[in-house]
PDB file of N, CA and C in Angstrom:
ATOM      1  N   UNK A   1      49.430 -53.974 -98.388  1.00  0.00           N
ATOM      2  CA  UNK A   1      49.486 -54.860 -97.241  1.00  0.00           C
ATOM      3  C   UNK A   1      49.368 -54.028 -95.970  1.00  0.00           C
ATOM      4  N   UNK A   2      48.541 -54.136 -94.887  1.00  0.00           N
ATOM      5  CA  UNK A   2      48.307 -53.701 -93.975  1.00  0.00           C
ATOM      6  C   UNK A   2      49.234 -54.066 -92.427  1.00  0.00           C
ATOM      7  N   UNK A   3      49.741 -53.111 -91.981  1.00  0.00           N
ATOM      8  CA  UNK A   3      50.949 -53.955 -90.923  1.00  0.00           C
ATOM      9  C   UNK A   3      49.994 -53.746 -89.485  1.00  0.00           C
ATOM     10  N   UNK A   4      50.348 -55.267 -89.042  1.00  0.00           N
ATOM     11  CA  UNK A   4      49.145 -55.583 -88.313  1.00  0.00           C
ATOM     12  C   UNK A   4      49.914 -55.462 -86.784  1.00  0.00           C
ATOM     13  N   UNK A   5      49.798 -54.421 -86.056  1.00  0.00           N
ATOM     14  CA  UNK A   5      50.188 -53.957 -85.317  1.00  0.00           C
ATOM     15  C   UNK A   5      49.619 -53.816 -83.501  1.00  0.00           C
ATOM     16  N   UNK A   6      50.273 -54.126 -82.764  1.00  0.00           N
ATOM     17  CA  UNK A   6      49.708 -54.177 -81.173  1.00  0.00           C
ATOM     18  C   UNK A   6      49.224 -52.845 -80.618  1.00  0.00           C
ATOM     19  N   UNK A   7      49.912 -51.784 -81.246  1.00  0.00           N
ATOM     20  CA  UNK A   7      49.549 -50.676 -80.695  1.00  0.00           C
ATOM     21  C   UNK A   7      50.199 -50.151 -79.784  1.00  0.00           C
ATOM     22  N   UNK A   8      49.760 -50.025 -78.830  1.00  0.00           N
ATOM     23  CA  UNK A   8      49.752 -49.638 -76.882  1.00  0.00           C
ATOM     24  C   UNK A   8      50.064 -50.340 -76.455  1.00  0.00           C
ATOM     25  N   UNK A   9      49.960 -51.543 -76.390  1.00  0.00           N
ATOM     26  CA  UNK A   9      50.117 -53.114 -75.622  1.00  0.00           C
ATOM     27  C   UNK A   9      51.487 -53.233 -75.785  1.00  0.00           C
ATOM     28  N   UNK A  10      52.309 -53.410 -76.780  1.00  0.00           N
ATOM     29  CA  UNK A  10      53.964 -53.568 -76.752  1.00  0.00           C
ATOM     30  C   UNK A  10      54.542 -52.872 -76.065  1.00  0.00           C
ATOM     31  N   UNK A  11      54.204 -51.284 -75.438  1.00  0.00           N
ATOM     32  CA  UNK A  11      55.298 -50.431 -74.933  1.00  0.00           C
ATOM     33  C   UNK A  11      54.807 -50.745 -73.406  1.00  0.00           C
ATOM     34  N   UNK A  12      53.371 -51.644 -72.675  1.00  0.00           N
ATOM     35  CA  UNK A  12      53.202 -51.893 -71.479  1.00  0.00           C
ATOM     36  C   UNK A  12      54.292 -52.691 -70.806  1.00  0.00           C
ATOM     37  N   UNK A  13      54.805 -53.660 -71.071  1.00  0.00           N
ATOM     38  CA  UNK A  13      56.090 -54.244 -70.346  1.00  0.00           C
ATOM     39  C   UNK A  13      56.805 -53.219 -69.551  1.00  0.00           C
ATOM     40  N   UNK A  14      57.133 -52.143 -69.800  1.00  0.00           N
ATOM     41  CA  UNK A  14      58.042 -51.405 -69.561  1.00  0.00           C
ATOM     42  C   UNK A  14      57.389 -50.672 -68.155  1.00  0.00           C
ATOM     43  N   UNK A  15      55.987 -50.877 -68.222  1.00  0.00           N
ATOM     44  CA  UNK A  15      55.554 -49.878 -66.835  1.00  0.00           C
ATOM     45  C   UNK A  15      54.919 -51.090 -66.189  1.00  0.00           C
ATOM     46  N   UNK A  16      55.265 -52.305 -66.192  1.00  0.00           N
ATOM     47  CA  UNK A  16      54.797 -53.238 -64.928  1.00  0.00           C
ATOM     48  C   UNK A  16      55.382 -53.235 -63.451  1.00  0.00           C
ATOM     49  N   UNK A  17      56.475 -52.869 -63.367  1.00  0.00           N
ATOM     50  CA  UNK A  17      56.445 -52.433 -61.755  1.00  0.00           C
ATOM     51  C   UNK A  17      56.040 -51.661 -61.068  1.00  0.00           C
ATOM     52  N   UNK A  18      55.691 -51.653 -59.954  1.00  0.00           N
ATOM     53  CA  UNK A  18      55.064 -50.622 -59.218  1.00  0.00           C
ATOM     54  C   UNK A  18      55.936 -49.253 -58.533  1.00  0.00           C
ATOM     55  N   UNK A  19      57.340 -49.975 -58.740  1.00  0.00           N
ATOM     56  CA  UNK A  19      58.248 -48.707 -58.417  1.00  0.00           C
ATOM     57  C   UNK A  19      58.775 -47.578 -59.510  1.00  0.00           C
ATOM     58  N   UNK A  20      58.596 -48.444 -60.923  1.00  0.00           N
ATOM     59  CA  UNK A  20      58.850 -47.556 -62.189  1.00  0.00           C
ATOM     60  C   UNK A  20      57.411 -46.626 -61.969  1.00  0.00           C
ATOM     61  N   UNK A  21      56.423 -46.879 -62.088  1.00  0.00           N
ATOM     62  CA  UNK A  21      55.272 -45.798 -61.904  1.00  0.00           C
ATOM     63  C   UNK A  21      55.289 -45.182 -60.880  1.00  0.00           C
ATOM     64  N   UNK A  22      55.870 -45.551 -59.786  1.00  0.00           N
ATOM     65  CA  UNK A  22      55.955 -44.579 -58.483  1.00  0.00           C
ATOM     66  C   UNK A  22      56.831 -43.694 -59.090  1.00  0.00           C
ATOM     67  N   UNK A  23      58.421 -43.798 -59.395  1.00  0.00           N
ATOM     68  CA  UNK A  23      59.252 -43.145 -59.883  1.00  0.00           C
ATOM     69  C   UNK A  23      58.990 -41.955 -60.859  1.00  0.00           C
ATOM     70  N   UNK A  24      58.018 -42.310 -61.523  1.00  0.00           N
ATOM     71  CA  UNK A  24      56.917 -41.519 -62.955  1.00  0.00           C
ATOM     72  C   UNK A  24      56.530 -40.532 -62.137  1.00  0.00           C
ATOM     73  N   UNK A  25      55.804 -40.576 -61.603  1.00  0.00           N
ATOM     74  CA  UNK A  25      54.948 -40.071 -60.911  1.00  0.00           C
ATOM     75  C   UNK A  25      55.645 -38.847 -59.913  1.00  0.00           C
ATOM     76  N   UNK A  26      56.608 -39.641 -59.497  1.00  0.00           N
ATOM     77  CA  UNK A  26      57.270 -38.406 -58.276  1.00  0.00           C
ATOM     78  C   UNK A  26      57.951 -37.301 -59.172  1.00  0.00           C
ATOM     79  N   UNK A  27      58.235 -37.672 -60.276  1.00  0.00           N
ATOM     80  CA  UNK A  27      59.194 -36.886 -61.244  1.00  0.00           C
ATOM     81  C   UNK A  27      58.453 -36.174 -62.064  1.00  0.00           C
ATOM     82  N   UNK A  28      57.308 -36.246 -62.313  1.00  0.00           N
ATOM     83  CA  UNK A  28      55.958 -35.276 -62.869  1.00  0.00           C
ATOM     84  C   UNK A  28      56.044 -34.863 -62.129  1.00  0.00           C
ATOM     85  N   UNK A  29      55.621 -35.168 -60.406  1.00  0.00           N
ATOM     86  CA  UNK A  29      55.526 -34.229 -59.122  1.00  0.00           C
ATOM     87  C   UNK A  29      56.577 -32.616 -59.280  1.00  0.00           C
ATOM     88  N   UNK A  30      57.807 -33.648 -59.127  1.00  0.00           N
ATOM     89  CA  UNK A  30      58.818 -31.932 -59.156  1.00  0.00           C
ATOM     90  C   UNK A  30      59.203 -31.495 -60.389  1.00  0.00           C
ATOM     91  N   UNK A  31      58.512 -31.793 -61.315  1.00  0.00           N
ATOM     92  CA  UNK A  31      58.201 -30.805 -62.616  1.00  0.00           C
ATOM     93  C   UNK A  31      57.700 -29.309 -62.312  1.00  0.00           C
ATOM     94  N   UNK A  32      56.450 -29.831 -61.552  1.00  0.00           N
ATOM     95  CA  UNK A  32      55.383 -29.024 -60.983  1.00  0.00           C
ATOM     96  C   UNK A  32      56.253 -27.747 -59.669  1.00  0.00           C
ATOM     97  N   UNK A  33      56.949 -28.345 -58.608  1.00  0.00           N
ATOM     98  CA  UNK A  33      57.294 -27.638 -58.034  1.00  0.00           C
ATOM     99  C   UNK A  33      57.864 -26.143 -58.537  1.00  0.00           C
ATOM    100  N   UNK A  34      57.280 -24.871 -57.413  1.00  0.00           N
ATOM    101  CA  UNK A  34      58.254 -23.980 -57.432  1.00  0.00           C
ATOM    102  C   UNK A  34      58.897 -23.427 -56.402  1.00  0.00           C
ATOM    103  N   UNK A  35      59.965 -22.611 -56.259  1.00  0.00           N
ATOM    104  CA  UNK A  35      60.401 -22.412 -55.252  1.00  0.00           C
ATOM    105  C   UNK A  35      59.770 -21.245 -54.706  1.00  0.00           C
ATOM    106  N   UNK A  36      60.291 -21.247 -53.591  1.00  0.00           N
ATOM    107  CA  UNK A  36      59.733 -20.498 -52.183  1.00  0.00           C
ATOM    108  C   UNK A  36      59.915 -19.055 -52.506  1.00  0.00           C
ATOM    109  N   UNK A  37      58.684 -17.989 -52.606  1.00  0.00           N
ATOM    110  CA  UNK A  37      58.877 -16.612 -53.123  1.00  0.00           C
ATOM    111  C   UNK A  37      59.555 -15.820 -52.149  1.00  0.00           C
ATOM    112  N   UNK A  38      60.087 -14.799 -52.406  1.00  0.00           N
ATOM    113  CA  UNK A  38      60.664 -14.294 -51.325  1.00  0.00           C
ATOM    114  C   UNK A  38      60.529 -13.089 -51.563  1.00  0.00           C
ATOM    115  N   UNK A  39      59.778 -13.075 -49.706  1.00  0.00           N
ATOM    116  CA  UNK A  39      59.743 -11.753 -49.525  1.00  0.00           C
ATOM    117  C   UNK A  39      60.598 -10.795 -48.659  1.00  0.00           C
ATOM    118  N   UNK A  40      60.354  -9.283 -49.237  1.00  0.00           N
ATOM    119  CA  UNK A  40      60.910  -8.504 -48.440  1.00  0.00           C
ATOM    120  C   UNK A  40      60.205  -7.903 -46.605  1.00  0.00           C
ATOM    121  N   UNK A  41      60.920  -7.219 -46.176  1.00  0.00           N
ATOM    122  CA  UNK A  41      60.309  -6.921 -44.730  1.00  0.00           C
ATOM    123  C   UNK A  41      59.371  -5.843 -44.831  1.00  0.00           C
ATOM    124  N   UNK A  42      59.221  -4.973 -46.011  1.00  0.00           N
ATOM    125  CA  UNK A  42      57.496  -4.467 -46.335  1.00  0.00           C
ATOM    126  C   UNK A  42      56.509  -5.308 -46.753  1.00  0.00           C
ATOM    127  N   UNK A  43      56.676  -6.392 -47.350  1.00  0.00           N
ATOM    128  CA  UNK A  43      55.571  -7.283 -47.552  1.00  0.00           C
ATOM    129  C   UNK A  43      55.310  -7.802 -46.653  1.00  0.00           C
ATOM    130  N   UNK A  44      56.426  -8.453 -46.093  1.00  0.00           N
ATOM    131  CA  UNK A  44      56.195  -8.918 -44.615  1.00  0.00           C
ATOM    132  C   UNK A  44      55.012  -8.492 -43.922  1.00  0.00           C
ATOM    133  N   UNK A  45      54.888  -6.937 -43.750  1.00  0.00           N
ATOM    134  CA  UNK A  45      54.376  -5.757 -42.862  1.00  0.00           C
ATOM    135  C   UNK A  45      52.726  -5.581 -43.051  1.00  0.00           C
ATOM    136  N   UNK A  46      53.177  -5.595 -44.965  1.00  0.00           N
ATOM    137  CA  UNK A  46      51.706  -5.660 -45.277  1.00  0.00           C
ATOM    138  C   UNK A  46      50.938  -6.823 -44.878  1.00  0.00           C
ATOM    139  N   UNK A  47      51.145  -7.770 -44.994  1.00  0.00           N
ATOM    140  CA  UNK A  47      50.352  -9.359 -44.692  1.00  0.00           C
ATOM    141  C   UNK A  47      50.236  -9.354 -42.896  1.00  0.00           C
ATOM    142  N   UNK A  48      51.371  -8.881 -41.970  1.00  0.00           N
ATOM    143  CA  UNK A  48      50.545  -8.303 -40.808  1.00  0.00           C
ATOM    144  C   UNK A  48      49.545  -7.714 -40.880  1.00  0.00           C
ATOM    145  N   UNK A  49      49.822  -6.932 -41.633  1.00  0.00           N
ATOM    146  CA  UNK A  49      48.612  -5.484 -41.019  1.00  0.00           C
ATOM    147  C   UNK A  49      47.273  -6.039 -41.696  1.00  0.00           C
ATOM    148  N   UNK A  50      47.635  -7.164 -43.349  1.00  0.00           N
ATOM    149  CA  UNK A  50      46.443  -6.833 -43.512  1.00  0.00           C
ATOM    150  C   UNK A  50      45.498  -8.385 -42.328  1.00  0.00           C
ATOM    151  N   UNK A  51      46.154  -8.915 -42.154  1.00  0.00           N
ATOM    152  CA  UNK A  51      45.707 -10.412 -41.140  1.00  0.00           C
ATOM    153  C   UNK A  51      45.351  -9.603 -40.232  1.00  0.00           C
ATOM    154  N   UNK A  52      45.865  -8.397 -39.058  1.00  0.00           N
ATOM    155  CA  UNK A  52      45.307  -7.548 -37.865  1.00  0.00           C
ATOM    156  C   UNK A  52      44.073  -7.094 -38.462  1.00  0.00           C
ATOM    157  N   UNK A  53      43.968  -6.307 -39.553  1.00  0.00           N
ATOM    158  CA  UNK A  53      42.910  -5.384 -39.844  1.00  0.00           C
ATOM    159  C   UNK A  53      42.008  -6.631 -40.195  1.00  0.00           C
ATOM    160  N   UNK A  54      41.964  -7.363 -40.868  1.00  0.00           N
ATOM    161  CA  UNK A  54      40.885  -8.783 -41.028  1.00  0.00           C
ATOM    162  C   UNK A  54      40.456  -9.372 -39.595  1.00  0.00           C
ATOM    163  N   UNK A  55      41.347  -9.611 -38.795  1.00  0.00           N
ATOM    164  CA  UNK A  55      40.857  -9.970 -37.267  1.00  0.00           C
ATOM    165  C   UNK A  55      40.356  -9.132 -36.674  1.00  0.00           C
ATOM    166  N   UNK A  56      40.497  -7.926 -36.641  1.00  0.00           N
ATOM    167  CA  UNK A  56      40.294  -6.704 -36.014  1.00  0.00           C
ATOM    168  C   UNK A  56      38.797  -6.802 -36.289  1.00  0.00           C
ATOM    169  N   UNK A  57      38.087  -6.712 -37.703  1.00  0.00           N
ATOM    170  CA  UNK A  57      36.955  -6.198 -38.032  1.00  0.00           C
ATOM    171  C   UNK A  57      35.865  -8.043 -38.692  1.00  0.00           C
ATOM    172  N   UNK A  58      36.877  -8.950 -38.328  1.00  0.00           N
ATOM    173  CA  UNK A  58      36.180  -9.946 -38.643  1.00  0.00           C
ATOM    174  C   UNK A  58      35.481 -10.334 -40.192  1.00  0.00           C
ATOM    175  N   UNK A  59      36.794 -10.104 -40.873  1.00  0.00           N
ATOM    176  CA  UNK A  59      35.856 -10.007 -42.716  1.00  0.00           C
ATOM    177  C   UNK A  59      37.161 -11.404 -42.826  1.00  0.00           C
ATOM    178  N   UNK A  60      36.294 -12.230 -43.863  1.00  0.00           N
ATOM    179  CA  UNK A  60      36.907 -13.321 -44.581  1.00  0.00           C
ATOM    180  C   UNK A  60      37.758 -12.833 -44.930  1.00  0.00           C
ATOM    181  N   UNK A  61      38.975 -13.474 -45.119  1.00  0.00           N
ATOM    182  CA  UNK A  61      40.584 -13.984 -45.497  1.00  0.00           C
ATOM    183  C   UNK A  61      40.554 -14.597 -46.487  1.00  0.00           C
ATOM    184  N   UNK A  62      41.510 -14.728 -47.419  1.00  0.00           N
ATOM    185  CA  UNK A  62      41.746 -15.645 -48.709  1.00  0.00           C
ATOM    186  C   UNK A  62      43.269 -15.369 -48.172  1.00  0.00           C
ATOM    187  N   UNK A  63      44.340 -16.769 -47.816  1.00  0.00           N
ATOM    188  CA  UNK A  63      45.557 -16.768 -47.227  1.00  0.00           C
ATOM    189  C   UNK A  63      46.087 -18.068 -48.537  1.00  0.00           C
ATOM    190  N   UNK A  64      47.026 -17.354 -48.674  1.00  0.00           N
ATOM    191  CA  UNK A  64      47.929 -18.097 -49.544  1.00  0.00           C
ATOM    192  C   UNK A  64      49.013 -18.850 -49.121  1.00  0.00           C
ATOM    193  N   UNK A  65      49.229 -19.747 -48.649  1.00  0.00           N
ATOM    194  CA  UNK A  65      50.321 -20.680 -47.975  1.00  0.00           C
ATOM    195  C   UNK A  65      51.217 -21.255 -48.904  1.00  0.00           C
ATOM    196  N   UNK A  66      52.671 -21.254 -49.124  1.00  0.00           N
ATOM    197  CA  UNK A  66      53.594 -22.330 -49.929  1.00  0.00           C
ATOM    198  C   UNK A  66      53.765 -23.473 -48.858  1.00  0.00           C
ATOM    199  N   UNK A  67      53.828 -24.917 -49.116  1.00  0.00           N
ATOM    200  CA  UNK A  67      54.228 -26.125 -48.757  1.00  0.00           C
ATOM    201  C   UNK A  67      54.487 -26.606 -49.596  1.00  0.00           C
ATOM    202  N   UNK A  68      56.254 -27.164 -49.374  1.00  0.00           N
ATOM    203  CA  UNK A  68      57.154 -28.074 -50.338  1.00  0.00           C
ATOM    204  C   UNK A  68      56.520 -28.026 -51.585  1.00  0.00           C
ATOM    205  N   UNK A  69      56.984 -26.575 -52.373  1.00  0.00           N
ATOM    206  CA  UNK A  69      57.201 -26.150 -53.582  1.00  0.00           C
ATOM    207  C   UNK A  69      55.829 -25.393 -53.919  1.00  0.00           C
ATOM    208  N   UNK A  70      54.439 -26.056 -53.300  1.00  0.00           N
ATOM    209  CA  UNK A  70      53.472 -25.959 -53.948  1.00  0.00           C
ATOM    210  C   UNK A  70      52.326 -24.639 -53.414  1.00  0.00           C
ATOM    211  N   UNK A  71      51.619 -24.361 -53.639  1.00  0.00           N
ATOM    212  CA  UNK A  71      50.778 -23.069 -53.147  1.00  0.00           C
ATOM    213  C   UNK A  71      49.514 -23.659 -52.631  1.00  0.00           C
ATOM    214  N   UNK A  72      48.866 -23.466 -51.590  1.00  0.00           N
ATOM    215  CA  UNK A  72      47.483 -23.809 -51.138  1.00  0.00           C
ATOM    216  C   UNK A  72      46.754 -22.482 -50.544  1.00  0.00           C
ATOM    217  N   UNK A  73      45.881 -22.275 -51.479  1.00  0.00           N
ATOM    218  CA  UNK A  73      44.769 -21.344 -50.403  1.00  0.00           C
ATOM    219  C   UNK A  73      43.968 -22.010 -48.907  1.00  0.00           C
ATOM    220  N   UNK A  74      43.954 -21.203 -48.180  1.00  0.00           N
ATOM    221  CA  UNK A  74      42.715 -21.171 -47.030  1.00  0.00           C
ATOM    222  C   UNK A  74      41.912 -20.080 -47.015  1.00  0.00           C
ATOM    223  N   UNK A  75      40.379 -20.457 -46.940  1.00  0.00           N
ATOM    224  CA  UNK A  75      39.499 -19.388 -46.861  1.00  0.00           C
ATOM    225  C   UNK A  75      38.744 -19.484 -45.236  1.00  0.00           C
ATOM    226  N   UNK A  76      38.958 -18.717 -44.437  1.00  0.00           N
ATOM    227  CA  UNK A  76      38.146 -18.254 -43.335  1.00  0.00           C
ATOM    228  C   UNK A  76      38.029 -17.515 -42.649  1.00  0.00           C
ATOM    229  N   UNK A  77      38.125 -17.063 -41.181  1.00  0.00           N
ATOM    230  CA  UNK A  77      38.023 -15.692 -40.373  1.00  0.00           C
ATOM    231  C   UNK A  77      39.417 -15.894 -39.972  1.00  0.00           C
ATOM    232  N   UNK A  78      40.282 -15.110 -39.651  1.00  0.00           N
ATOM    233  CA  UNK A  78      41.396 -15.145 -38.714  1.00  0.00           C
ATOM    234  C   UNK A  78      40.784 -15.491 -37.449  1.00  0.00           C
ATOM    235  N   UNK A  79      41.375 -16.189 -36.455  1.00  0.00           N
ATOM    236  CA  UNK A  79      40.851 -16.428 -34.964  1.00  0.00           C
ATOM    237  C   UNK A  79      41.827 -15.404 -33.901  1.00  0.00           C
ATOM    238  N   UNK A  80      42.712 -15.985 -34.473  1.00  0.00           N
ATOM    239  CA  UNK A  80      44.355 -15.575 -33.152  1.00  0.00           C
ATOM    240  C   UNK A  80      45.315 -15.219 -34.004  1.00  0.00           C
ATOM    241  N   UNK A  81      46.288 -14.514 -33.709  1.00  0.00           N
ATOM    242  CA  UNK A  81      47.846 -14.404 -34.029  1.00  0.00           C
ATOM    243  C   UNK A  81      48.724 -15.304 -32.683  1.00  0.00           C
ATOM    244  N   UNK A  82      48.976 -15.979 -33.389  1.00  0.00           N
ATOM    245  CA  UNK A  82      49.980 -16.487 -31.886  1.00  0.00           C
ATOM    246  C   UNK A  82      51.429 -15.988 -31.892  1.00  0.00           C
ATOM    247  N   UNK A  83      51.896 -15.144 -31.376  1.00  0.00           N
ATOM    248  CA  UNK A  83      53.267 -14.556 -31.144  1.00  0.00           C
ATOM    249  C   UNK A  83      54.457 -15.432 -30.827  1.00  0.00           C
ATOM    250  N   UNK A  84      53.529 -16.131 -29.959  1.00  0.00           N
ATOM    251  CA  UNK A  84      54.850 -17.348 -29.586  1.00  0.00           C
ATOM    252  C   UNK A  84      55.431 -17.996 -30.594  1.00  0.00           C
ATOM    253  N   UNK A  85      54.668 -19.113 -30.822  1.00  0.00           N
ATOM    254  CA  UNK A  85      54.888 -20.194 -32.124  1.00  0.00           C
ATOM    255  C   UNK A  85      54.883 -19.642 -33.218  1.00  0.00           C
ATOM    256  N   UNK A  86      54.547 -18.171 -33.434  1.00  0.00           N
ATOM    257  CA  UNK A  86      54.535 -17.743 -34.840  1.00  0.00           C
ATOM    258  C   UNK A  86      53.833 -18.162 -35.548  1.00  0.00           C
ATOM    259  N   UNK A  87      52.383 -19.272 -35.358  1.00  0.00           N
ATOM    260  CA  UNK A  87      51.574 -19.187 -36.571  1.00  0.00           C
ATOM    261  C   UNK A  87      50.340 -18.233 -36.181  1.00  0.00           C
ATOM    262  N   UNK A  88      49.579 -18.410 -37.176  1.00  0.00           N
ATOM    263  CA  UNK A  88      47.996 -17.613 -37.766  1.00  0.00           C
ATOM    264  C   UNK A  88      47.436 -18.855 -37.412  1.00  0.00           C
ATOM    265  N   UNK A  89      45.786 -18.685 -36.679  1.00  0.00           N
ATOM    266  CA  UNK A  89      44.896 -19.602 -35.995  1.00  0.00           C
ATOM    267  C   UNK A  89      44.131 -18.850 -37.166  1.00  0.00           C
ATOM    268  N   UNK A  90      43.247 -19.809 -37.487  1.00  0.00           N
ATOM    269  CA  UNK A  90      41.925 -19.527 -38.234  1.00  0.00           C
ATOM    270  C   UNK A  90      40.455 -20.255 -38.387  1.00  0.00           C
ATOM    271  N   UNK A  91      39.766 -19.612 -38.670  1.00  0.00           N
ATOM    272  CA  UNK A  91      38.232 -20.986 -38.510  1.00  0.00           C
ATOM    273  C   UNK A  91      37.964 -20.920 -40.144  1.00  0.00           C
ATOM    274  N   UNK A  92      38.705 -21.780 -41.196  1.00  0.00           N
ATOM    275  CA  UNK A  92      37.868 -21.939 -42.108  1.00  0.00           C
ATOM    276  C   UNK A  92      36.188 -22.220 -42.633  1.00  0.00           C
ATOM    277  N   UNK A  93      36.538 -22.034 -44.051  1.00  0.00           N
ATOM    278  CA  UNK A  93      34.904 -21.476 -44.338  1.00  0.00           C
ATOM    279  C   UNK A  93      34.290 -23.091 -44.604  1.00  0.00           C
ATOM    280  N   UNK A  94      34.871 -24.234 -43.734  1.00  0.00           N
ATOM    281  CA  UNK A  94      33.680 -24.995 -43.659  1.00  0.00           C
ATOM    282  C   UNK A  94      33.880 -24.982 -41.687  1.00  0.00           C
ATOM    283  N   UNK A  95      34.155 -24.668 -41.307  1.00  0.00           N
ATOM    284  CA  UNK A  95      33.998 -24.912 -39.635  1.00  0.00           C
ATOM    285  C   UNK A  95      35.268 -25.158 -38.828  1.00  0.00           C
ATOM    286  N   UNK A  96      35.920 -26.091 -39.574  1.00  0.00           N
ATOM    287  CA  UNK A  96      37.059 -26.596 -39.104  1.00  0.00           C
ATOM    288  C   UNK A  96      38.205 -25.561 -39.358  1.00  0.00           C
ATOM    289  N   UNK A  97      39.284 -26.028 -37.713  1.00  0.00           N
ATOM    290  CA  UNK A  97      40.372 -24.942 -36.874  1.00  0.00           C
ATOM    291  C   UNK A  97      41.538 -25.324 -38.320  1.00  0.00           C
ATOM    292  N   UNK A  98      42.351 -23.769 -38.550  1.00  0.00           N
ATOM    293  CA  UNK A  98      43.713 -24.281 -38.972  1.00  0.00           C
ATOM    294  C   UNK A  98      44.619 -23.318 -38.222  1.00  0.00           C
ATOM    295  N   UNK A  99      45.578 -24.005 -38.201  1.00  0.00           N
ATOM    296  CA  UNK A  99      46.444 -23.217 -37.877  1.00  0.00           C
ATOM    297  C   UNK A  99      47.809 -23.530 -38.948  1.00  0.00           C
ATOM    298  N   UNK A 100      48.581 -22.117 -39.497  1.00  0.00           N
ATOM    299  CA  UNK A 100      49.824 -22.189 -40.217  1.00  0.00           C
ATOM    300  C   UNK A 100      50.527 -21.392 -39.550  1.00  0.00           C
ATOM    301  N   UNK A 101      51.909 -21.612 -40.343  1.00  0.00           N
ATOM    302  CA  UNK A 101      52.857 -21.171 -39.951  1.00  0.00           C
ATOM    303  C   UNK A 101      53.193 -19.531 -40.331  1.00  0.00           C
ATOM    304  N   UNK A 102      53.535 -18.580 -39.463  1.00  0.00           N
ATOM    305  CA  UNK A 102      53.460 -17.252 -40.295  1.00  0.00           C
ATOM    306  C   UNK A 102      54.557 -16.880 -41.599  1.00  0.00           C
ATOM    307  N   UNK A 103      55.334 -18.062 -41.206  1.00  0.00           N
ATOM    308  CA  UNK A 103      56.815 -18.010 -42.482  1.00  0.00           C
ATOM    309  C   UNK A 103      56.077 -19.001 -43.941  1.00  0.00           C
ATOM    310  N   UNK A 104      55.223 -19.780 -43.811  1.00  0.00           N
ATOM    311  CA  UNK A 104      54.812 -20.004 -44.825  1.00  0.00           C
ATOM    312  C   UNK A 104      53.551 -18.951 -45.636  1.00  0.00           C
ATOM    313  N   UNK A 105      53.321 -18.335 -45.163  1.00  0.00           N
ATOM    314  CA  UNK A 105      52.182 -17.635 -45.557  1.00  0.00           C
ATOM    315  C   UNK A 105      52.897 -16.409 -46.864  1.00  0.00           C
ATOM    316  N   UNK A 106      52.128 -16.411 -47.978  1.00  0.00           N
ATOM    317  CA  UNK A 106      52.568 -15.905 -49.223  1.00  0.00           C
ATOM    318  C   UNK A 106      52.240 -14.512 -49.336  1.00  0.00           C
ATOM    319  N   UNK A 107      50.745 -14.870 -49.258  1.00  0.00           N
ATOM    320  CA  UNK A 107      49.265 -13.929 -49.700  1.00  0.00           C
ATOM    321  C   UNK A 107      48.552 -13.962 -48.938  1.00  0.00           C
ATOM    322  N   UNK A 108      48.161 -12.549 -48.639  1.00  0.00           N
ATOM    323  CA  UNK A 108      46.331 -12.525 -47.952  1.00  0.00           C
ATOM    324  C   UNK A 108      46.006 -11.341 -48.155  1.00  0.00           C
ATOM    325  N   UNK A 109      44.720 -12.382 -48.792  1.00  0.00           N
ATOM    326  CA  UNK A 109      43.656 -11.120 -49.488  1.00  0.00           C
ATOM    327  C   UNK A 109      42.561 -11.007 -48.760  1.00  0.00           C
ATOM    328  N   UNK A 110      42.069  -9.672 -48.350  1.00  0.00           N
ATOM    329  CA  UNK A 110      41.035  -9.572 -47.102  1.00  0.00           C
ATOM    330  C   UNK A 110      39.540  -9.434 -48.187  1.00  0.00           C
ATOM    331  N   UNK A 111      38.922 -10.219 -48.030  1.00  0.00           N
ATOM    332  CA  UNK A 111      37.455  -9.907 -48.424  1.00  0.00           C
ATOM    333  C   UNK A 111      36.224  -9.256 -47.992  1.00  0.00           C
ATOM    334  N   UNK A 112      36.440  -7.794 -48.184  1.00  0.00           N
ATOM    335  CA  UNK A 112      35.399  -6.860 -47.405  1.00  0.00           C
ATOM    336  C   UNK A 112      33.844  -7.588 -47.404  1.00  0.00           C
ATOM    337  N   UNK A 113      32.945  -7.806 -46.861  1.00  0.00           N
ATOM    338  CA  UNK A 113      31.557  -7.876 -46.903  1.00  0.00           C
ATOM    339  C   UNK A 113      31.245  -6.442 -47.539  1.00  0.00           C
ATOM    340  N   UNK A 114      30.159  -6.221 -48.476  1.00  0.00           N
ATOM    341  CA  UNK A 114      29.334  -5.459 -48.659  1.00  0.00           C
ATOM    342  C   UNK A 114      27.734  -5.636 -48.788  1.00  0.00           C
TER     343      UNK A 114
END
């Protein structure tokens, strides 16, 4: 005898609201999160020097930014250091201005031209 069965369809009841799948969803989200790396005041030093020496001589950047848990690259020229506000100005590699914060910044990897 073959048991004649719904499948998938019986356990759907359970995800018809729109706040149970929001809820899903945010909680996969901070699965994903990690926390904020921490650096010391030589790394610190290095990611100056190497952002000056990249502005200095004008070679692409690969900048590693953390925001709330998560990691984002930017690829473009350094523009400015702003001293004041403490972020990095930059012209990414499609045209458009960014500017971050220098306390979020992880990584930067300078990409020599050859």
């Amino acid at each position: 005898m073959r048991i004649r069965d719904r499948g998938k369809i019986k356990f759907m009841p359970a995800h018809f609201m729109p706040e149970h799948r929001s809820l899903l969803r945010e909680l996969a989200r901070e699965e994903l999160r990690k926390a904020r790396p921490l650096l010391d005041e030589y790394e610190i030093e290095e990611l100056e020097n190497r952002i000056c020496y990249a502005m200095e001589y004008t070679y692409p950047v690969k900048i590693t930014k953390w925001d709330d848990g998560f990691t984002y690259e930017e690829r473009g020229h350094v523009h400015y250091l702003d001293p004041i506000r403490k972020e990095v100005r930059m012209v990414a590699a499609d045209g458009s201005a960014v500017a971050m914060k220098f306390e979020d910044i992880v990584a930067v990897e300078v990409e020599e031209v050859r």
